[in-house]
Protein backbone atom coordinates (compact mmCIF):
# COMPACT_ATOMS: atom_id res chain seq x y z
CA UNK A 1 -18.84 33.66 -23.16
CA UNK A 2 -16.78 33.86 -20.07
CA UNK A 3 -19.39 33.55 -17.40
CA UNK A 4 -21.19 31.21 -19.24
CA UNK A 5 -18.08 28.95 -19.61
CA UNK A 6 -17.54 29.18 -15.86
CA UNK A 7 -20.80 28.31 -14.94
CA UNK A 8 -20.78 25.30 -17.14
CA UNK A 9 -17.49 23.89 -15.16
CA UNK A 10 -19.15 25.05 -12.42
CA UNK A 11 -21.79 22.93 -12.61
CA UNK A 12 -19.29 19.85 -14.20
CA UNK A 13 -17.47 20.56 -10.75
CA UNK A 14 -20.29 19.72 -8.78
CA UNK A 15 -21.57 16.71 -10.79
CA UNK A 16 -18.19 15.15 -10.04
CA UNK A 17 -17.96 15.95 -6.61
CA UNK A 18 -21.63 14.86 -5.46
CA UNK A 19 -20.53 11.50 -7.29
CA UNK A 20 -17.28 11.01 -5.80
CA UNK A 21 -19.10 11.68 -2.09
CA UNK A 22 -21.66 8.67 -3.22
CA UNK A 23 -18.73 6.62 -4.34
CA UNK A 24 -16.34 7.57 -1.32
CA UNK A 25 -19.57 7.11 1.31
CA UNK A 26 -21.59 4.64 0.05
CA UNK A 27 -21.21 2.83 -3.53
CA UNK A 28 -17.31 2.45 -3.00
CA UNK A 29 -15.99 0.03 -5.43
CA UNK A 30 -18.69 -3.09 -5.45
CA UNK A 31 -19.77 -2.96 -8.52
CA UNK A 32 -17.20 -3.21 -12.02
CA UNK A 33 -17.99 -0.50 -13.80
CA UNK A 34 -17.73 2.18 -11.04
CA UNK A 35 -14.02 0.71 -9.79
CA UNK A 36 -12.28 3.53 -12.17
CA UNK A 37 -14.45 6.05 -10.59
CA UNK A 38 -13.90 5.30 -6.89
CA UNK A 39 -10.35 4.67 -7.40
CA UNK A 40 -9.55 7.91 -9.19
CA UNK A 41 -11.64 10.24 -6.62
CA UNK A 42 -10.23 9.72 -3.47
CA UNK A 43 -11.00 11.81 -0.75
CA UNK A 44 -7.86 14.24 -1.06
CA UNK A 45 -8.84 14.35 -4.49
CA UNK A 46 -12.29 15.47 -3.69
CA UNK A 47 -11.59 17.85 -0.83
CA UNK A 48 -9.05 19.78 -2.92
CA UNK A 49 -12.44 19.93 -5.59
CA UNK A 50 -14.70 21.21 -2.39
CA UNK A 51 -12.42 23.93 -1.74
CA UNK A 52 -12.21 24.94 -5.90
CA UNK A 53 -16.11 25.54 -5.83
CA UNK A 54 -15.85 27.57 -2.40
CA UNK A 55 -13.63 29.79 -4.24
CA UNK A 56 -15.15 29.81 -7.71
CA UNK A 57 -16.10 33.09 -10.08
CA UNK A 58 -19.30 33.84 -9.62
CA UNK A 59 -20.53 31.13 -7.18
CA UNK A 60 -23.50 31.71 -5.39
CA UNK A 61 -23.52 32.27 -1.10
CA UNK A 62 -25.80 28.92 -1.28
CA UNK A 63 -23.21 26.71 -3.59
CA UNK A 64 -20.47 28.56 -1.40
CA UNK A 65 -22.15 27.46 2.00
CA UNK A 66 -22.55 23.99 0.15
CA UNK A 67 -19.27 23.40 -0.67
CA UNK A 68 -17.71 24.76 2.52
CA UNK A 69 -20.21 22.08 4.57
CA UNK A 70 -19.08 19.04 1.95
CA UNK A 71 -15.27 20.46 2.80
CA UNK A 72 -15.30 20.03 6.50
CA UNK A 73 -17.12 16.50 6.04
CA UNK A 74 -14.59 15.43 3.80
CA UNK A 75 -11.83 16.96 6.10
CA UNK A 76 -13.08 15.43 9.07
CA UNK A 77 -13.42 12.03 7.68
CA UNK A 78 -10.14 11.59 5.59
CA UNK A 79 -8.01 12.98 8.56
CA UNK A 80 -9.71 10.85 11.26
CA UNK A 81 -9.40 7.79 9.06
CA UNK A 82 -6.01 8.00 7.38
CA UNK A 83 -3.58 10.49 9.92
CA UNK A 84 -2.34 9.57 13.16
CA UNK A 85 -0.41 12.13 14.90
CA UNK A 86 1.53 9.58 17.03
CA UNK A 87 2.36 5.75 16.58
CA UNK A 88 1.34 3.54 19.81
CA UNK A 89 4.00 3.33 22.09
CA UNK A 90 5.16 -0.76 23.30
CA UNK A 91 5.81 -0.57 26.71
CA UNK A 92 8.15 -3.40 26.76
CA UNK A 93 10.54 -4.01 24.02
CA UNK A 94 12.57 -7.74 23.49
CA UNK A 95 14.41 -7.33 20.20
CA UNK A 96 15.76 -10.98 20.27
CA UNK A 97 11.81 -12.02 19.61
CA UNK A 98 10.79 -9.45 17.48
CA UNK A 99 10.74 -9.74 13.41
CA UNK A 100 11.22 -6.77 10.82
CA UNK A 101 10.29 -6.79 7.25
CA UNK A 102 10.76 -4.05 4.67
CA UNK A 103 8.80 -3.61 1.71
CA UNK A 104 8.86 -1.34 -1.37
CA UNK A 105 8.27 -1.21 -4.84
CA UNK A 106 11.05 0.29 -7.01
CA UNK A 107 9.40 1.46 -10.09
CA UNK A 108 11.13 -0.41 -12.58
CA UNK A 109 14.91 0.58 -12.35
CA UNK A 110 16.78 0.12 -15.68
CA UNK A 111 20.19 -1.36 -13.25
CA UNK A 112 20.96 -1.33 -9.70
CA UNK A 113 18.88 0.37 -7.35
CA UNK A 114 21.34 2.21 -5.31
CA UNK A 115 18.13 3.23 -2.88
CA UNK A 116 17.51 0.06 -2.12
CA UNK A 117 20.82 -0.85 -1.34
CA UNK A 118 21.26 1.83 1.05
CA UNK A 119 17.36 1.05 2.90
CA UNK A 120 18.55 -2.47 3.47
CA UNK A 121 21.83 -1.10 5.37
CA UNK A 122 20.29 1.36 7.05
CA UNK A 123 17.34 -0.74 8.94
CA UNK A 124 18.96 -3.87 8.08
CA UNK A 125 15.82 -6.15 7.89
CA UNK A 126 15.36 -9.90 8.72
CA UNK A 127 13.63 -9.81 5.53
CA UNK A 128 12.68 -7.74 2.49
CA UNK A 129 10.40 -7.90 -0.75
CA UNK A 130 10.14 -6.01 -3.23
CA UNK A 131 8.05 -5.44 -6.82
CA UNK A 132 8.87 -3.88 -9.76
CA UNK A 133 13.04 -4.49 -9.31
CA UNK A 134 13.32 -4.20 -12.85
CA UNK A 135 14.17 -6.80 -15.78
CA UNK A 136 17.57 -6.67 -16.74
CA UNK A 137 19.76 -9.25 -16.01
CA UNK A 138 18.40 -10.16 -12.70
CA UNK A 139 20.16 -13.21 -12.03
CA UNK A 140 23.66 -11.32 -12.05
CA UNK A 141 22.22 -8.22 -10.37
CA UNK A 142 21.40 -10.36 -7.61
CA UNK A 143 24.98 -11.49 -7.10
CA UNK A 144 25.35 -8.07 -6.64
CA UNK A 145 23.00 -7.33 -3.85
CA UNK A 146 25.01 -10.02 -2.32
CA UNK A 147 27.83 -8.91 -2.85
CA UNK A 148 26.97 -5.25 -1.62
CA UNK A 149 24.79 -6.56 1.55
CA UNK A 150 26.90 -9.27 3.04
CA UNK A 151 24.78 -11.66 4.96
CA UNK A 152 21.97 -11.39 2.77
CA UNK A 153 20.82 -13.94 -0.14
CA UNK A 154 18.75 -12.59 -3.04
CA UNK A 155 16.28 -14.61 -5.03
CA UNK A 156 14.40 -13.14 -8.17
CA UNK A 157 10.96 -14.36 -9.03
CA UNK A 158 10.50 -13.95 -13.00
CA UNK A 159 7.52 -12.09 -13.03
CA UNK A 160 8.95 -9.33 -10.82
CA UNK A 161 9.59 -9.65 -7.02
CA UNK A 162 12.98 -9.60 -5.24
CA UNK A 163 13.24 -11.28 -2.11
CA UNK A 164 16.17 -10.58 0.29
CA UNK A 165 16.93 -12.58 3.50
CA UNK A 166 19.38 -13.04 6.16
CA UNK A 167 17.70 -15.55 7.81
CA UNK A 168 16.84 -19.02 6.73
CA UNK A 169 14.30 -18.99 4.60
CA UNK A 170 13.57 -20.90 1.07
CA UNK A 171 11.19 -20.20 -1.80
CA UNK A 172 7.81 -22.41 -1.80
CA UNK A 173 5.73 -21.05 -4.90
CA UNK A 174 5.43 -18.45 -7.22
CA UNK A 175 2.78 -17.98 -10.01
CA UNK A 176 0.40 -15.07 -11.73
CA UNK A 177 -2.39 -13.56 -10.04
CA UNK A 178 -5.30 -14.22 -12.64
CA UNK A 179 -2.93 -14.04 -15.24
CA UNK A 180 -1.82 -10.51 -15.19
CA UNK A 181 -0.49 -9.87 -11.40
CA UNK A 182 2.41 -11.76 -9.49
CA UNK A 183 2.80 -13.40 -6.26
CA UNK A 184 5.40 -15.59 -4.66
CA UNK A 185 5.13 -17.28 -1.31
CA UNK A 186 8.46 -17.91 1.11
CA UNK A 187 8.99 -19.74 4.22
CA UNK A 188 11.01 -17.75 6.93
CA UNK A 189 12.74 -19.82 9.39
CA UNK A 190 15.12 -19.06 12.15
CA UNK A 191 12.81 -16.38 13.77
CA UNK A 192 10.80 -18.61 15.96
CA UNK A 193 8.54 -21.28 14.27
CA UNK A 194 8.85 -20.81 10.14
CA UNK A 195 6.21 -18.73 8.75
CA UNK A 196 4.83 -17.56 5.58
CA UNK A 197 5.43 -14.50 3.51
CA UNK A 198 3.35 -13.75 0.56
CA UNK A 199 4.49 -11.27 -2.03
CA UNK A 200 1.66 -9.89 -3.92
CA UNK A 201 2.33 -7.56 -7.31
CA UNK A 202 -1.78 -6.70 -8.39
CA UNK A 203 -1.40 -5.36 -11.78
CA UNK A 204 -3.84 -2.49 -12.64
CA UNK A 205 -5.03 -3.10 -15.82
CA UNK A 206 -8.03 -1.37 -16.79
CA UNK A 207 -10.12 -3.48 -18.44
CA UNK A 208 -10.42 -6.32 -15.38
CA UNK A 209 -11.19 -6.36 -11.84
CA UNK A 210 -8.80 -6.48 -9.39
CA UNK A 211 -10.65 -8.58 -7.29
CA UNK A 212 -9.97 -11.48 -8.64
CA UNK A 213 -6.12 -11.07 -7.97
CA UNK A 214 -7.02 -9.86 -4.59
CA UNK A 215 -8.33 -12.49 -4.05
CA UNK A 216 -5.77 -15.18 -5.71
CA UNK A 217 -3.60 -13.51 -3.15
CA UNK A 218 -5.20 -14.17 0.15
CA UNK A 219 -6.03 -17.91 -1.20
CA UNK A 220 -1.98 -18.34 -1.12
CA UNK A 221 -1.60 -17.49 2.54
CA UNK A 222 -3.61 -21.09 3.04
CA UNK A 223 -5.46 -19.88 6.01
CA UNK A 224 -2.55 -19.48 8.47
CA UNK A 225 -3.25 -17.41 11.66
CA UNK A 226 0.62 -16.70 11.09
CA UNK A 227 0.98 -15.50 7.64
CA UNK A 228 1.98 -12.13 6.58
CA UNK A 229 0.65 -10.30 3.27
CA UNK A 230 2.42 -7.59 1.60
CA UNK A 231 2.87 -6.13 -1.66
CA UNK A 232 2.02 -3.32 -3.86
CA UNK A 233 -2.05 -4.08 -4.54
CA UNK A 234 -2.68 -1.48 -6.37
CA UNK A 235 -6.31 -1.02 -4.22
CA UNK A 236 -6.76 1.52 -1.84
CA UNK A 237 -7.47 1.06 1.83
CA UNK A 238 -10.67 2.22 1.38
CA UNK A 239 -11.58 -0.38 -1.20
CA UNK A 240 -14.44 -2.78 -0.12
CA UNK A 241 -12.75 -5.80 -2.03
CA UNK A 242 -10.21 -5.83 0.78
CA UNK A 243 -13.51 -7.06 3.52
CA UNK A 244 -12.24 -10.31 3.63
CA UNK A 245 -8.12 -9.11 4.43
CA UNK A 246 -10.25 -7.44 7.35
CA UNK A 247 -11.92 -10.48 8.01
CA UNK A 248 -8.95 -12.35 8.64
CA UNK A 249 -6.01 -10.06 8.89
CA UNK A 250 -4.81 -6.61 10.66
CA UNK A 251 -2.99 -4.08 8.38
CA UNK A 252 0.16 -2.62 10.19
CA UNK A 253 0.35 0.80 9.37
CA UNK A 254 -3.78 1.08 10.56
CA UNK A 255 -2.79 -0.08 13.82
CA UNK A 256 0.60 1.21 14.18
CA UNK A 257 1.50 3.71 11.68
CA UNK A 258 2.06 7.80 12.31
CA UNK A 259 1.17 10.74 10.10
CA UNK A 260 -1.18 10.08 6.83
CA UNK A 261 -1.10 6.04 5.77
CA UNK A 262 -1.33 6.60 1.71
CA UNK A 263 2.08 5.47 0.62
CA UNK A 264 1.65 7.21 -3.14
CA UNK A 265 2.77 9.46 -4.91
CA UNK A 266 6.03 11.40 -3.67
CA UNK A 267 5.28 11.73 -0.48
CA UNK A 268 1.49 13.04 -0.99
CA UNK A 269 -1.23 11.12 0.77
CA UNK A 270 -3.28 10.12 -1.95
CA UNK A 271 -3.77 6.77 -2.51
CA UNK A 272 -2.41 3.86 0.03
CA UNK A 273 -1.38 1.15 -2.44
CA UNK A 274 1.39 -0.39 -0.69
CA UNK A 275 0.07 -2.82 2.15
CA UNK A 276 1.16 -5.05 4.96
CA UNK A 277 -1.33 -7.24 6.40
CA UNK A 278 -0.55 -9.98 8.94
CA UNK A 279 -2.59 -13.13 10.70
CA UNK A 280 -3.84 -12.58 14.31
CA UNK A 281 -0.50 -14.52 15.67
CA UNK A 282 1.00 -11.29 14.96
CA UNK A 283 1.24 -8.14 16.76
CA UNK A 284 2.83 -4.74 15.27
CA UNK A 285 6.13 -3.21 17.72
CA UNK A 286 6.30 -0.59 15.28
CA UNK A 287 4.84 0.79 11.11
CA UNK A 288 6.71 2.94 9.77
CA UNK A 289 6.47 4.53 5.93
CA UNK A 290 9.70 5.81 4.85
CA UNK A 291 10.11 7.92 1.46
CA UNK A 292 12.92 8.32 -1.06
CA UNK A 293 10.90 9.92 -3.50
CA UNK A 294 14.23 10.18 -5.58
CA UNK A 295 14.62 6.62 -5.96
CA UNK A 296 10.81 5.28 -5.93
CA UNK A 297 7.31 7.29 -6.18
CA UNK A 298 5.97 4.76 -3.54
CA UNK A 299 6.83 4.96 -0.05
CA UNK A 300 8.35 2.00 1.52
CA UNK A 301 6.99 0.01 4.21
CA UNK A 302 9.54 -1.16 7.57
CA UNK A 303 7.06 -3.06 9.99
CA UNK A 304 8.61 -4.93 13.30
CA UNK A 305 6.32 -7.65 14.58
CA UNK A 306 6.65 -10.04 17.67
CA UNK A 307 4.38 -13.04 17.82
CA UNK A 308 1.33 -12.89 20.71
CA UNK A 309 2.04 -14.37 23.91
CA UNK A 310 -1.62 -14.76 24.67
């Protein structure tokens, strides 16, 4: 009963993993029905299941051999594509030009978000946005930010994004993402010629498509070479409903991040979720991912950017 069990999950093992390596090399996530699939067998997730059937009772030296080649492609692939052992060094540095926005989504906190606080102090950002701030009282709580982060103004968008600025900068429009996700759009000023910032909350829900939302969000950045994108999308890098964000726009932490770019969960690279993508004006100084897994299970995201002089 044993041996016949294992063979059976054996055999379940492979089924999954031969369809995850379609999915992750070939199928990805163009079609509706297979979006659950792709999104729940990313390549971590499928190397780990590679290296279970290498070691599994009673495995043959053929399914061993198998599973050991499928390993080192999977390996190969996800490390080349997602780690970077060192970010791109900028030869010249002119901080007086240069912008810095911080990002992160803070899981729904039931009061103040102490973690958040102490981010904002630490890198002290031109400007920051986040999703998922949490619902109570939010008007009063952000008199508080204020009040605890002098020099910044807080604004709350109903549906769930905090904005935080210490430069000029003034809310333009804020609305669902077909009907379910968020978004709000700001104007920065004082940091050269005023840009936009869109704020983009795609909601997961199960029984729709994200790319509908995906793409409500890029519609909202009105086709400016300047605009910068950035919000929890709930999509992976991977995803082939983000071909038109590479169309059009560069994602920071590709270009400019170090170590793995998934930014969830607690600090394990499995799924990047948490995006900044900016217009071709833009060029990245510096991507980092920073984690207080204590306070959030998504990393947060602290891009500087300087406009092109070309």
């Amino acid at each position: 009963m044993t041996s016949t069990l294992l063979k059976l999950i054996h055999r379940g093992g492979w089924a999954a993993l031969l369809l995850g390596v379609v999915l992750q090399f070939g199928l990805k996530d163009h079609f509706f029905g297979l979006r659950l699939l792709f999104y729940a067998m990313p390549m971590p997730c499928l190397l780990v299941l590679a290296v279970t059937l290498l070691v599994w009772p009673l495995a043959r030296w053929k399914s061993r051999l198998a599973a050991a080649v499928l390993g080192l492609v999977l390996a190969g692939t996800w490390i080349s594509s997602s780690w970077r052992p060192e970010a791109p060094v900028i030869a010249t540095r002119d901080e007086a030009n240069e912008v810095r926005i911080l990002y992160w989504n803070l899981c729904r906190p039931t009061g103040l978000h102490q973690g958040m606080v102490d981010l904002v102090k630490e890198f002290q950002p031109h400007v920051a946005a986040f999703v998922e701030p949490g619902r109570s009282n939010m008007e009063a709580m952000c008199t508080t930010y204020e009040t605890l982060l002098p020099g910044y103004k807080a604004a709350w968008m109903p549906r769930g994004i905090l904005w935080l600025s210490r430069v000029p900068s003034r809310y333009r429009e804020r609305g669902k993402l077909e009907n379910i996700g968020a978004f709000a759009r700001f104007e920065v000023n004082g940091l050269g010629p005023a840009f936009p910032v869109v704020v983009a909350d795609v909601f997961p829900h199960p029984l729709h498509w994200r790319k509908g939302q995906l793409e409500e969000a890029l519609m909202h950045t009105q086709g400016r070479s300047d605009a910068i994108l950035v919000g929890d999308f709930n999509t992976p890098l991977e995803s082939a409903l983000l071909d038109g964000y590479r169309a059009r726009f560069t994602n920071a932490l590709e270009v400019a991040g170090q170590g793995f770019k998934e930014t969830w969960p607690l600090g394990m690279p499995l799924l990047s979720l948490d995006h900044l993508w900016l217009g071709p004006d833009w060029e990245v100084v510096e991507a980092r991912k920073v984690w207080r897994i204590t306070d959030s299970d998504h990393a947060a995201l602290l891009v500087t950017l300087r406009r092109r002089s070309d």
